[in-house]
ModelCIF file with pLDDT and N, C-alpha, C, O atoms, coordinates in Angstrom:
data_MODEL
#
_entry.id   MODEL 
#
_entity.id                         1 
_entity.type                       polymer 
_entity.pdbx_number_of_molecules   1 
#
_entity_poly.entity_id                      1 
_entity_poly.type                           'polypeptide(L)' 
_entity_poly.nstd_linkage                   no 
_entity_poly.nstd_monomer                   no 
_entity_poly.pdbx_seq_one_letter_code       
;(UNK)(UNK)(UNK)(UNK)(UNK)(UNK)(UNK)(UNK)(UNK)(UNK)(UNK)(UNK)(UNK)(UNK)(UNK)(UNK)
(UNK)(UNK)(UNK)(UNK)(UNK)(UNK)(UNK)(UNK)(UNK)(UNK)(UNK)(UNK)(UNK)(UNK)(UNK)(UNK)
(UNK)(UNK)(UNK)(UNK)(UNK)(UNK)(UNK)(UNK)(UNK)(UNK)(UNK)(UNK)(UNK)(UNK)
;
_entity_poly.pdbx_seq_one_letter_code_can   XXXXXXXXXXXXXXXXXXXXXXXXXXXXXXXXXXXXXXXXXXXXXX 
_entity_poly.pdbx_strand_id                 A 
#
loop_
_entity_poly_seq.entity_id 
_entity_poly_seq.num 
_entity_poly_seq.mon_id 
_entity_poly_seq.hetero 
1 1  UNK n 
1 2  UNK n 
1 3  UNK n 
1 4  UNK n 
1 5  UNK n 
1 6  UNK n 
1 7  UNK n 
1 8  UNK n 
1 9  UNK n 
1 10 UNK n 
1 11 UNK n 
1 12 UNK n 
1 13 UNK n 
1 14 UNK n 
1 15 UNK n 
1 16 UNK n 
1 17 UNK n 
1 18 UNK n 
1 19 UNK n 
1 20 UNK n 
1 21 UNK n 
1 22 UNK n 
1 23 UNK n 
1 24 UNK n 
1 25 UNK n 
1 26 UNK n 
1 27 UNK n 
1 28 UNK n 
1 29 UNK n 
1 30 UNK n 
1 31 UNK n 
1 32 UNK n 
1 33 UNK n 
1 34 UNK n 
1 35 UNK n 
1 36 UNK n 
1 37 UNK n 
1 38 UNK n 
1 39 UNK n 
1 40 UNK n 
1 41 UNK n 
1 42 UNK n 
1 43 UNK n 
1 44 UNK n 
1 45 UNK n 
1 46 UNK n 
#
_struct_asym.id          A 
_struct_asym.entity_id   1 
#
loop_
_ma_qa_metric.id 
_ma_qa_metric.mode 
_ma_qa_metric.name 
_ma_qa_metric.software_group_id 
_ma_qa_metric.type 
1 global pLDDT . pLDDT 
2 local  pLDDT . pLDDT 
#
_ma_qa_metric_global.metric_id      1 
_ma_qa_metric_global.metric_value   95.91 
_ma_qa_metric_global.model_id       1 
_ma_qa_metric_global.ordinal_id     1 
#
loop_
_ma_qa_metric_local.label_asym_id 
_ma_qa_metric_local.label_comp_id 
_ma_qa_metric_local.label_seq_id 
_ma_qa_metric_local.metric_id 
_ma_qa_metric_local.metric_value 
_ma_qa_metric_local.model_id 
_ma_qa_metric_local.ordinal_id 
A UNK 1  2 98.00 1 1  
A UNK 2  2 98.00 1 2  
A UNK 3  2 97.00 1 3  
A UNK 4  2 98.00 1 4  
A UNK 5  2 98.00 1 5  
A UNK 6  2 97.00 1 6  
A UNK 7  2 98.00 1 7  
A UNK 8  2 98.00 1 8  
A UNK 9  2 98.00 1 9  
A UNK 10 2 98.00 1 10 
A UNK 11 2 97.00 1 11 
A UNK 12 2 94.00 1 12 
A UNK 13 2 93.00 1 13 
A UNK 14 2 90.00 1 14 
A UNK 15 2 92.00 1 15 
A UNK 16 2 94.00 1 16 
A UNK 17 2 94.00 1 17 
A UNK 18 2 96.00 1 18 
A UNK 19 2 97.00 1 19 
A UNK 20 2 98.00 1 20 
A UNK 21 2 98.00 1 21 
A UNK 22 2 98.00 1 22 
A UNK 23 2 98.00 1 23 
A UNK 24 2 98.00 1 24 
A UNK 25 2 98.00 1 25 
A UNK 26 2 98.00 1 26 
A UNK 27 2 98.00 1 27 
A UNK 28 2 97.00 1 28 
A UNK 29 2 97.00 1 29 
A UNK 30 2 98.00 1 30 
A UNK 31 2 98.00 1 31 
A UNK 32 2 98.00 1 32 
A UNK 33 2 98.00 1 33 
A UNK 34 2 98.00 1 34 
A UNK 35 2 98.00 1 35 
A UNK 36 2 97.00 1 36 
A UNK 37 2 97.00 1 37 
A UNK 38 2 95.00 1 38 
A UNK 39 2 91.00 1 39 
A UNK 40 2 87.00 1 40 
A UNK 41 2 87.00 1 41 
A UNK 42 2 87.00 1 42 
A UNK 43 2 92.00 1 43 
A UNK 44 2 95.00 1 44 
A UNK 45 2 96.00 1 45 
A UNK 46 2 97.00 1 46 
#
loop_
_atom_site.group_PDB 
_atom_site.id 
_atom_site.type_symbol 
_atom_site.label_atom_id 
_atom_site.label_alt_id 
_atom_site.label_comp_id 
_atom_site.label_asym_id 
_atom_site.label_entity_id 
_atom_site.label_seq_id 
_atom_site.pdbx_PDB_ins_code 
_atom_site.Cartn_x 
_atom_site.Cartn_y 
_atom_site.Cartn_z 
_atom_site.occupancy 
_atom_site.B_iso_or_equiv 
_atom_site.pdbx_formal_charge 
_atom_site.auth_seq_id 
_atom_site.auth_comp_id 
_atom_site.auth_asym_id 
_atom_site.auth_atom_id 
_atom_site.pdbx_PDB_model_num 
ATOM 1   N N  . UNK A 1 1  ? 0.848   -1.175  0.000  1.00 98.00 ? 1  UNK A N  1 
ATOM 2   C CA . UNK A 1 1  ? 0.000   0.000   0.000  1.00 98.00 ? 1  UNK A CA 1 
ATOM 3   C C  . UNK A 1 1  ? 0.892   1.237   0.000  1.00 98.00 ? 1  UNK A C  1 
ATOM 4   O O  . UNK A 1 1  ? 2.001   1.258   0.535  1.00 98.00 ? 1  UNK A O  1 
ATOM 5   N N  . UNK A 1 2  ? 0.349   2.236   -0.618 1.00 98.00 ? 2  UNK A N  1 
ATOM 6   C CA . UNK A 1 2  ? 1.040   3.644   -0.460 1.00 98.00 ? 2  UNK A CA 1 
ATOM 7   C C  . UNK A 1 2  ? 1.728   3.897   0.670  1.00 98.00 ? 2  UNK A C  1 
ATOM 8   O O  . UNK A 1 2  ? 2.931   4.124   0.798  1.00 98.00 ? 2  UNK A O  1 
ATOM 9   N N  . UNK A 1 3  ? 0.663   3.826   1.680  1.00 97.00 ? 3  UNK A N  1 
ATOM 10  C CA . UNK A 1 3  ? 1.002   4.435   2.983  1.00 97.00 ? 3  UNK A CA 1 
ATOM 11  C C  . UNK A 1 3  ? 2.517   3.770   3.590  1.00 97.00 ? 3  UNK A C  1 
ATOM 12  O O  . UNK A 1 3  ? 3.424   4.367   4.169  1.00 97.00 ? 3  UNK A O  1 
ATOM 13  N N  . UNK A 1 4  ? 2.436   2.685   3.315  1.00 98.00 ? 4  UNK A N  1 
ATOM 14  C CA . UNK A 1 4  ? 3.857   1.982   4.011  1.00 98.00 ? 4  UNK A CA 1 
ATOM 15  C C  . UNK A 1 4  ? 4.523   1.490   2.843  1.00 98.00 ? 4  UNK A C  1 
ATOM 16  O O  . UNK A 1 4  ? 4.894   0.317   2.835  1.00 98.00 ? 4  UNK A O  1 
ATOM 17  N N  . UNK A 1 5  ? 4.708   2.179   1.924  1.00 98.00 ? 5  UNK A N  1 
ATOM 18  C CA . UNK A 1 5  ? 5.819   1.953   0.607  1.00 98.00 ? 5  UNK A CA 1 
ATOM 19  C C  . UNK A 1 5  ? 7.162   2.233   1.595  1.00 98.00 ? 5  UNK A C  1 
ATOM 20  O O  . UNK A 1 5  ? 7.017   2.899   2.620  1.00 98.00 ? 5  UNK A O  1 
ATOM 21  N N  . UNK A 1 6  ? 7.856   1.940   1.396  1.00 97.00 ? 6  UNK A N  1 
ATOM 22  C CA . UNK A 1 6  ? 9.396   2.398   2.115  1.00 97.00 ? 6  UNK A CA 1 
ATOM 23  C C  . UNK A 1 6  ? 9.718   2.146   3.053  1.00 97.00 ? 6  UNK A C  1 
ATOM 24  O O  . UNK A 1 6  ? 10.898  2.286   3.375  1.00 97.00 ? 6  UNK A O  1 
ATOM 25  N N  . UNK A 1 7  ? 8.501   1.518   4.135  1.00 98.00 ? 7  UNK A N  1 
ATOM 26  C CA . UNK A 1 7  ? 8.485   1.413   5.360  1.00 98.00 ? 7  UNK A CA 1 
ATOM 27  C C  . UNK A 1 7  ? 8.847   0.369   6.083  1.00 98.00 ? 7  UNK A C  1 
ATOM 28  O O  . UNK A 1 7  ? 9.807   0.155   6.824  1.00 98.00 ? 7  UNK A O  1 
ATOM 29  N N  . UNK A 1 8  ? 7.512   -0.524  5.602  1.00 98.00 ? 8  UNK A N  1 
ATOM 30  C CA . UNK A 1 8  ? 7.250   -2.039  5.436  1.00 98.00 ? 8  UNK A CA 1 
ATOM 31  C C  . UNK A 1 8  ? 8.051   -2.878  5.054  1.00 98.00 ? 8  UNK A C  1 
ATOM 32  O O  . UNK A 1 8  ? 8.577   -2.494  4.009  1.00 98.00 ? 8  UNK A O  1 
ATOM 33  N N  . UNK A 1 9  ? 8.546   -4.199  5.501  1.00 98.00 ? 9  UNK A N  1 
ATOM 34  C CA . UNK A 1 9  ? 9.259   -5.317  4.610  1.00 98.00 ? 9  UNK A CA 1 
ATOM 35  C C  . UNK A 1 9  ? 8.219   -6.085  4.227  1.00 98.00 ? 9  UNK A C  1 
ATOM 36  O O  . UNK A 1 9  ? 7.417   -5.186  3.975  1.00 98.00 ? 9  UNK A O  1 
ATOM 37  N N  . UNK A 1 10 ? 7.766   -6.874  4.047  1.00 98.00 ? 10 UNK A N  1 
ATOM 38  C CA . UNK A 1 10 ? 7.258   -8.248  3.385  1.00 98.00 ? 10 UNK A CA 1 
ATOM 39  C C  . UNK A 1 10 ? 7.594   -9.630  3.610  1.00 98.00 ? 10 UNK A C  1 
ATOM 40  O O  . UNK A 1 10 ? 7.590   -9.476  4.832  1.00 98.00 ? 10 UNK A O  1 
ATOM 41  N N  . UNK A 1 11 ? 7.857   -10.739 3.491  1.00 97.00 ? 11 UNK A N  1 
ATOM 42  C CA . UNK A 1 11 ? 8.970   -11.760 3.200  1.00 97.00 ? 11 UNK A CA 1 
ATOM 43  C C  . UNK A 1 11 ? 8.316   -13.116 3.717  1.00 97.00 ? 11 UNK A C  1 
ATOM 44  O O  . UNK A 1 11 ? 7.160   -13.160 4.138  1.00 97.00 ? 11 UNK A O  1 
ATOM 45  N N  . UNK A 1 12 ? 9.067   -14.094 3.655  1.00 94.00 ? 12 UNK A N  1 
ATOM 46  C CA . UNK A 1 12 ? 8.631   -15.162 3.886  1.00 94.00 ? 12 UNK A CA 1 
ATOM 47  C C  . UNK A 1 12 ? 9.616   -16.206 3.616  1.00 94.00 ? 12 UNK A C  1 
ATOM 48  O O  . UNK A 1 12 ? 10.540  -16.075 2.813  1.00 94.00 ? 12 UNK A O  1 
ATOM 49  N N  . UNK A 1 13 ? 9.315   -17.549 4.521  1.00 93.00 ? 13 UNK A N  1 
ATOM 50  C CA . UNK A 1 13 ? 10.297  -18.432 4.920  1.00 93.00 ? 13 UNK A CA 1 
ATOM 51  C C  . UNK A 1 13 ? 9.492   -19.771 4.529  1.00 93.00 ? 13 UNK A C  1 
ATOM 52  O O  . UNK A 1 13 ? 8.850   -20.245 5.466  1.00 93.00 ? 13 UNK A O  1 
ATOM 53  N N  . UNK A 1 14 ? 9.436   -20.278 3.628  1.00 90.00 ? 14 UNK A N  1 
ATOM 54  C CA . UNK A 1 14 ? 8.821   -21.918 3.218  1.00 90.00 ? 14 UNK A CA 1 
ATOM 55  C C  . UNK A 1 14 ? 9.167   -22.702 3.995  1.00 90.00 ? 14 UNK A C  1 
ATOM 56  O O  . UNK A 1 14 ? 8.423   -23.529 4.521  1.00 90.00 ? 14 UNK A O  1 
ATOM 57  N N  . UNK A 1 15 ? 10.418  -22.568 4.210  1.00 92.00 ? 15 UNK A N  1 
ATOM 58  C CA . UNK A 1 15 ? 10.866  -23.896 5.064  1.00 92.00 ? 15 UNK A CA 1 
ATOM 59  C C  . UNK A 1 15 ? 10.069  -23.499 6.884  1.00 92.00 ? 15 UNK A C  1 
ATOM 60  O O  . UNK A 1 15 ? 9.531   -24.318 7.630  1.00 92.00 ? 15 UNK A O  1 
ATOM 61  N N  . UNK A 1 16 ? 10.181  -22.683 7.017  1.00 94.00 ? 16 UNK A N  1 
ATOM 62  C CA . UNK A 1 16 ? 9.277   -22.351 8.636  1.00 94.00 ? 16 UNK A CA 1 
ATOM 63  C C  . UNK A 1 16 ? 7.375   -21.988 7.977  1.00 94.00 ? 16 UNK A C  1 
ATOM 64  O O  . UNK A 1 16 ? 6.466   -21.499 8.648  1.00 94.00 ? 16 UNK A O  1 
ATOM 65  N N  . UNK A 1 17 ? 7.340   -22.265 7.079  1.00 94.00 ? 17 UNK A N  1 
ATOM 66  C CA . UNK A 1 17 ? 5.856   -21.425 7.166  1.00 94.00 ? 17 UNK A CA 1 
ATOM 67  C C  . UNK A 1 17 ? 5.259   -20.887 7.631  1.00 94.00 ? 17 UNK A C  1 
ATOM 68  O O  . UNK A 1 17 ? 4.191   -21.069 8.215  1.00 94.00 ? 17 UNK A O  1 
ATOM 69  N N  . UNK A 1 18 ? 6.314   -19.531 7.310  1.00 96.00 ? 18 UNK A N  1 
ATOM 70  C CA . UNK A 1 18 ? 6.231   -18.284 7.787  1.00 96.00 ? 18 UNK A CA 1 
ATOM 71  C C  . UNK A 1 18 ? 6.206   -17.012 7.022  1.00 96.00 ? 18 UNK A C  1 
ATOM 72  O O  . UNK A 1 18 ? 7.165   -16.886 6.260  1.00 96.00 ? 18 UNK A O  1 
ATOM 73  N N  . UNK A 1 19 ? 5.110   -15.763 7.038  1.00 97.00 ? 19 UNK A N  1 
ATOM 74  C CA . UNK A 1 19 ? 5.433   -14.811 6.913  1.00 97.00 ? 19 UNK A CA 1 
ATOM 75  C C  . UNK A 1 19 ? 5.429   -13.886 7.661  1.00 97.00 ? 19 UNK A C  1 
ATOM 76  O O  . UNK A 1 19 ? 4.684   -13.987 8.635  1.00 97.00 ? 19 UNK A O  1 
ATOM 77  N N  . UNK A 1 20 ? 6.224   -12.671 7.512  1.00 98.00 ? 20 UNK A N  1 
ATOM 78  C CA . UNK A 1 20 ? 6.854   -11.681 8.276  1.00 98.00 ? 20 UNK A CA 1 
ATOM 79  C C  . UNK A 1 20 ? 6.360   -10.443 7.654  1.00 98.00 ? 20 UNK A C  1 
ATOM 80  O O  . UNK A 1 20 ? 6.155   -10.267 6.453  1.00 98.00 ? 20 UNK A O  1 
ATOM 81  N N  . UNK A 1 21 ? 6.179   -9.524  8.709  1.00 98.00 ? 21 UNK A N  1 
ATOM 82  C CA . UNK A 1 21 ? 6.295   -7.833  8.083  1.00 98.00 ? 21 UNK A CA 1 
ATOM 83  C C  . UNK A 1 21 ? 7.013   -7.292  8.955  1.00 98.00 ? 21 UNK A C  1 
ATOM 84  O O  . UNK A 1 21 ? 6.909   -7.430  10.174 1.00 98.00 ? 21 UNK A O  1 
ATOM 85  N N  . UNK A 1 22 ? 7.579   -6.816  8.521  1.00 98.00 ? 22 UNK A N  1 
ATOM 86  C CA . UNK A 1 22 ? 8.804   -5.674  9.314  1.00 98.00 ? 22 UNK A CA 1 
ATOM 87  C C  . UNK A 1 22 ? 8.679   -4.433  9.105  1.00 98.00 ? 22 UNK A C  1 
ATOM 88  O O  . UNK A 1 22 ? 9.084   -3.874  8.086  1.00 98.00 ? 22 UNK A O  1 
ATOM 89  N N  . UNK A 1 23 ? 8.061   -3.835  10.122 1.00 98.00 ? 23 UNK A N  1 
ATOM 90  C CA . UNK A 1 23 ? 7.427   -1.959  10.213 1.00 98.00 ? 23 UNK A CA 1 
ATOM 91  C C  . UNK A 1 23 ? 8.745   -1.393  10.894 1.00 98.00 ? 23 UNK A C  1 
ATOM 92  O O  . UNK A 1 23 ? 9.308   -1.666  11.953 1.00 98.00 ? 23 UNK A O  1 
ATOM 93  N N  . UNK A 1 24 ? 9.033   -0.438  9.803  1.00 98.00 ? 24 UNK A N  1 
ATOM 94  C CA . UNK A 1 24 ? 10.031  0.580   10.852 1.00 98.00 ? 24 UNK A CA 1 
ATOM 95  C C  . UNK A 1 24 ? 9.436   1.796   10.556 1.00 98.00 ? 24 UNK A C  1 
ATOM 96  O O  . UNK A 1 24 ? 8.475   1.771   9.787  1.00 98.00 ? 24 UNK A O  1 
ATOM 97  N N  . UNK A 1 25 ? 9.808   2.855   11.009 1.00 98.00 ? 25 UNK A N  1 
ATOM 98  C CA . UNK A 1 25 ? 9.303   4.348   11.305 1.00 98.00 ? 25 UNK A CA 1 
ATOM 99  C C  . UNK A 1 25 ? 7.921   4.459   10.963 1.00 98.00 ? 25 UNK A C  1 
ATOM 100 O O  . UNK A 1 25 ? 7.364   5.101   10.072 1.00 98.00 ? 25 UNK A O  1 
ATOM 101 N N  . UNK A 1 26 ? 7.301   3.387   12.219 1.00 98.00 ? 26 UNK A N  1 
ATOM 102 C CA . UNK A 1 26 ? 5.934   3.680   12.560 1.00 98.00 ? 26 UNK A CA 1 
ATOM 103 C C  . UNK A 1 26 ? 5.398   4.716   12.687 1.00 98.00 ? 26 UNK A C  1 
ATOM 104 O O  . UNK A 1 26 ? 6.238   5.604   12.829 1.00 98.00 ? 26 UNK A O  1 
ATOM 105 N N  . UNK A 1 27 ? 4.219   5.138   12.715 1.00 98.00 ? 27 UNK A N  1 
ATOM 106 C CA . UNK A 1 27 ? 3.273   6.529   12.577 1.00 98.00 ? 27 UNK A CA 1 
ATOM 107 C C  . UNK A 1 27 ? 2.212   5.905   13.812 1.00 98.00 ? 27 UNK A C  1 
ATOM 108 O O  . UNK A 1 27 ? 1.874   4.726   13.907 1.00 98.00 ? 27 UNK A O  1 
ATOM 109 N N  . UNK A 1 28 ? 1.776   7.076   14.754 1.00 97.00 ? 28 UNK A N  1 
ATOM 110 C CA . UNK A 1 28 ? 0.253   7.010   14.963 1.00 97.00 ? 28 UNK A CA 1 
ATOM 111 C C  . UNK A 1 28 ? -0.559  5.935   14.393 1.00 97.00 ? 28 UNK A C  1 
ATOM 112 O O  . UNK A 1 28 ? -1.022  4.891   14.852 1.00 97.00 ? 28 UNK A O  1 
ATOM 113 N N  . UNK A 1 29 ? -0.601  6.715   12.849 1.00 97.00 ? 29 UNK A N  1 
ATOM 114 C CA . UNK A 1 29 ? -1.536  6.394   11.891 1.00 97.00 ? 29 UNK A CA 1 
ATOM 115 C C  . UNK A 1 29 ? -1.465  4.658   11.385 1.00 97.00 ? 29 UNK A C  1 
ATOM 116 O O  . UNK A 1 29 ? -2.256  4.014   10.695 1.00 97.00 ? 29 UNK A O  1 
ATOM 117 N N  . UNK A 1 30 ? -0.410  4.327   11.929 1.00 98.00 ? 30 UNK A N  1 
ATOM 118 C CA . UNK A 1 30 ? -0.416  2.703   11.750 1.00 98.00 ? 30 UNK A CA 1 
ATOM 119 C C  . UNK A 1 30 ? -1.217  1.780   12.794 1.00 98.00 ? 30 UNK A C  1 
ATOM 120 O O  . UNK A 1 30 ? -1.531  0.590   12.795 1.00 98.00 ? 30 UNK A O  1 
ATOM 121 N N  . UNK A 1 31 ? -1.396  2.784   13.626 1.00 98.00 ? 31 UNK A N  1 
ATOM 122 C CA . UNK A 1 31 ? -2.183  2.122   14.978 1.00 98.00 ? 31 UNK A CA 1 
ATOM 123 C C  . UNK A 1 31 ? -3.507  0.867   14.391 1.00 98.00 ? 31 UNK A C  1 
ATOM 124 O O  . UNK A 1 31 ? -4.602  1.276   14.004 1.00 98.00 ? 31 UNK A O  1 
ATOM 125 N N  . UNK A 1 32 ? -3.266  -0.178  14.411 1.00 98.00 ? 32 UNK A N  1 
ATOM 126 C CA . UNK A 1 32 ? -4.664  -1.332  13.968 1.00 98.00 ? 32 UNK A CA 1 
ATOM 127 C C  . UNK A 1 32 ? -4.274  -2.887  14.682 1.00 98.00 ? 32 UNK A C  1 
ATOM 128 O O  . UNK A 1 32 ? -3.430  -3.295  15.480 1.00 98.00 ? 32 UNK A O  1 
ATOM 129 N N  . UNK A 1 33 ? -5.157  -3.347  14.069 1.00 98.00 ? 33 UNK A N  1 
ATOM 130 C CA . UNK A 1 33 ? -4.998  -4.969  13.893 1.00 98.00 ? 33 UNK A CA 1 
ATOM 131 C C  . UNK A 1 33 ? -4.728  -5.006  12.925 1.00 98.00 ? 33 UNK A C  1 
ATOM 132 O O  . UNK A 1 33 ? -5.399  -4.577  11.987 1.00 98.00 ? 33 UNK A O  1 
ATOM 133 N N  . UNK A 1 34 ? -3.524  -5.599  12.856 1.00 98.00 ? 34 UNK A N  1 
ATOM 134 C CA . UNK A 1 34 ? -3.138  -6.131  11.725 1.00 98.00 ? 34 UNK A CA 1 
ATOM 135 C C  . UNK A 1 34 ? -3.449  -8.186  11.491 1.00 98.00 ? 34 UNK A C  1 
ATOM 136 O O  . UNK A 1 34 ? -3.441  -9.176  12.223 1.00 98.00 ? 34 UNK A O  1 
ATOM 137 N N  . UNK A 1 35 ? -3.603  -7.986  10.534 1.00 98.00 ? 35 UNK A N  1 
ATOM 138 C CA . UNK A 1 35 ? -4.191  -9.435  9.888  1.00 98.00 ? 35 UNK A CA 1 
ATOM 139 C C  . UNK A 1 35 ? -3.562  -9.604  8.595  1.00 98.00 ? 35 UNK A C  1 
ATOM 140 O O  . UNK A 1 35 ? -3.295  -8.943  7.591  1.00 98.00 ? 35 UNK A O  1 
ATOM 141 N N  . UNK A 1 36 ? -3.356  -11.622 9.387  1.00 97.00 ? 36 UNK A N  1 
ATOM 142 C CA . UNK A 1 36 ? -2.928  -12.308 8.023  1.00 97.00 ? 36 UNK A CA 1 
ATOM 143 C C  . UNK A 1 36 ? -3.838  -12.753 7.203  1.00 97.00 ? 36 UNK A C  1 
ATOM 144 O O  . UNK A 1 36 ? -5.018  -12.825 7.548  1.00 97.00 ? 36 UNK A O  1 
ATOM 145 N N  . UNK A 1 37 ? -3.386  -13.134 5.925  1.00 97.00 ? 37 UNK A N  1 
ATOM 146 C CA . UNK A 1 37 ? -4.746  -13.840 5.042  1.00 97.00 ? 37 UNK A CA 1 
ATOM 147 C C  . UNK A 1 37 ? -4.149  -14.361 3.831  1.00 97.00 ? 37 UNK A C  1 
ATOM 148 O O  . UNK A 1 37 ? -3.376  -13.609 3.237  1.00 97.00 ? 37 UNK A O  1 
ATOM 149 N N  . UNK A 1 38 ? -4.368  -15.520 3.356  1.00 95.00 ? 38 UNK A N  1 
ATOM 150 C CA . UNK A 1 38 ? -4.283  -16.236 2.184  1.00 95.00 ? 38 UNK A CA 1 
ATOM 151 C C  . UNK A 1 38 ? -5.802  -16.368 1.809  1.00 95.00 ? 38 UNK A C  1 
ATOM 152 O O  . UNK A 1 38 ? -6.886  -16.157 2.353  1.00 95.00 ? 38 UNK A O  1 
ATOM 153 N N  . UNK A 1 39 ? -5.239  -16.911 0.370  1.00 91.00 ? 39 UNK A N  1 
ATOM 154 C CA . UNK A 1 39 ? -6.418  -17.375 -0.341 1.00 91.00 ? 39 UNK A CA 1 
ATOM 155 C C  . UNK A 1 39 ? -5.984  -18.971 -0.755 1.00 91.00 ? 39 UNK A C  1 
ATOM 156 O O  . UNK A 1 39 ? -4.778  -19.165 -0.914 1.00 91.00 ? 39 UNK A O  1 
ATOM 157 N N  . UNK A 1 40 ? -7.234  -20.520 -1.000 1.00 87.00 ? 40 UNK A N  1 
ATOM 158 C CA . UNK A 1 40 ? -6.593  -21.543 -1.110 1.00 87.00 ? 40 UNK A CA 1 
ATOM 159 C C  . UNK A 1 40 ? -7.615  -22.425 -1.332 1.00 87.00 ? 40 UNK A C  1 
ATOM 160 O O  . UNK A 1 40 ? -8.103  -22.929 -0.321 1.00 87.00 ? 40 UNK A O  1 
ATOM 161 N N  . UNK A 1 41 ? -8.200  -22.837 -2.717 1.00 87.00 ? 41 UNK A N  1 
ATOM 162 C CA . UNK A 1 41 ? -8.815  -23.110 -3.619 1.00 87.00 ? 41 UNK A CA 1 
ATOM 163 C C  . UNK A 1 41 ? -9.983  -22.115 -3.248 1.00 87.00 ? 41 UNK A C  1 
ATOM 164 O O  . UNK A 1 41 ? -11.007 -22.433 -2.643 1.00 87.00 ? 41 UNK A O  1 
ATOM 165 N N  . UNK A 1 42 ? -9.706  -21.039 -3.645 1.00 87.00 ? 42 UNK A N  1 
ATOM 166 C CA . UNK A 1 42 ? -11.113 -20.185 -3.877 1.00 87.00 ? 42 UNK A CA 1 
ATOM 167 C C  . UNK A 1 42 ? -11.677 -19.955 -2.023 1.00 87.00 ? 42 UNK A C  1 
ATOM 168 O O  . UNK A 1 42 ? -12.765 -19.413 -1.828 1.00 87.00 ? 42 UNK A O  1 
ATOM 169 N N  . UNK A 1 43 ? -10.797 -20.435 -0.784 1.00 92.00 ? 43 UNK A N  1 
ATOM 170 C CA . UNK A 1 43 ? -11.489 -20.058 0.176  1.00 92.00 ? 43 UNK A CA 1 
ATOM 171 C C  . UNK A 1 43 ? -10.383 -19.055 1.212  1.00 92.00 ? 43 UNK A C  1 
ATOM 172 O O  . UNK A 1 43 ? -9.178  -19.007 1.455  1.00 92.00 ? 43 UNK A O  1 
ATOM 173 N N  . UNK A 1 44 ? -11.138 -18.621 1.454  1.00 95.00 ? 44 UNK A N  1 
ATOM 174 C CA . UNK A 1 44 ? -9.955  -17.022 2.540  1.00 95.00 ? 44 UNK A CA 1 
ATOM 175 C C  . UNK A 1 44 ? -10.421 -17.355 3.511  1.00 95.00 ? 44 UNK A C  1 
ATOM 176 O O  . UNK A 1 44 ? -11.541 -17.531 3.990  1.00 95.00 ? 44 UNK A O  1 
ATOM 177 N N  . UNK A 1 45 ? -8.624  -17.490 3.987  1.00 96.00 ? 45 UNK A N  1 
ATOM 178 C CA . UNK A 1 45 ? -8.309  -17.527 5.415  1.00 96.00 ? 45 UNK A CA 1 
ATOM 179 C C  . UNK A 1 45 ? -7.584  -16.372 6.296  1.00 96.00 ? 45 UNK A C  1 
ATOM 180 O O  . UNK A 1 45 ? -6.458  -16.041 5.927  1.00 96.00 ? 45 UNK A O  1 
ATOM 181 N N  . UNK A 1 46 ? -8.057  -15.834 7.254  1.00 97.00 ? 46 UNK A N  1 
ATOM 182 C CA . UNK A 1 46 ? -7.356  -14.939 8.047  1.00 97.00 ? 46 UNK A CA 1 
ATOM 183 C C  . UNK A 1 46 ? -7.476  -15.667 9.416  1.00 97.00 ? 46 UNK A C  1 
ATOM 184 O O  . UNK A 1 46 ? -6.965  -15.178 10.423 1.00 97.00 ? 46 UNK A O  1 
#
């Protein structure tokens, strides 16, 4: 998303089935729940 272009990492580990986000120079404005979510034959999971 816009808001955390530059900010945010992304990433992920197959062998741990794992993904990661890495927030640096948080804002206020980041204040939420954050949630995971795939998609996996047509059904979403968070």
């Amino acid at each position: 998303a816009n808001s955390v272009k530059g900010r945010f990492t992304i990433s992920r580990d197959n062998a741990k089935n794992t993904v990661y986000l890495q927030m640096n120079g948080l804002k206020p404005e980041d204040t939420a729940v954050y949630y995971c979510h795939t998609v996996n034959i047509r059904s979403h999971y968070w």
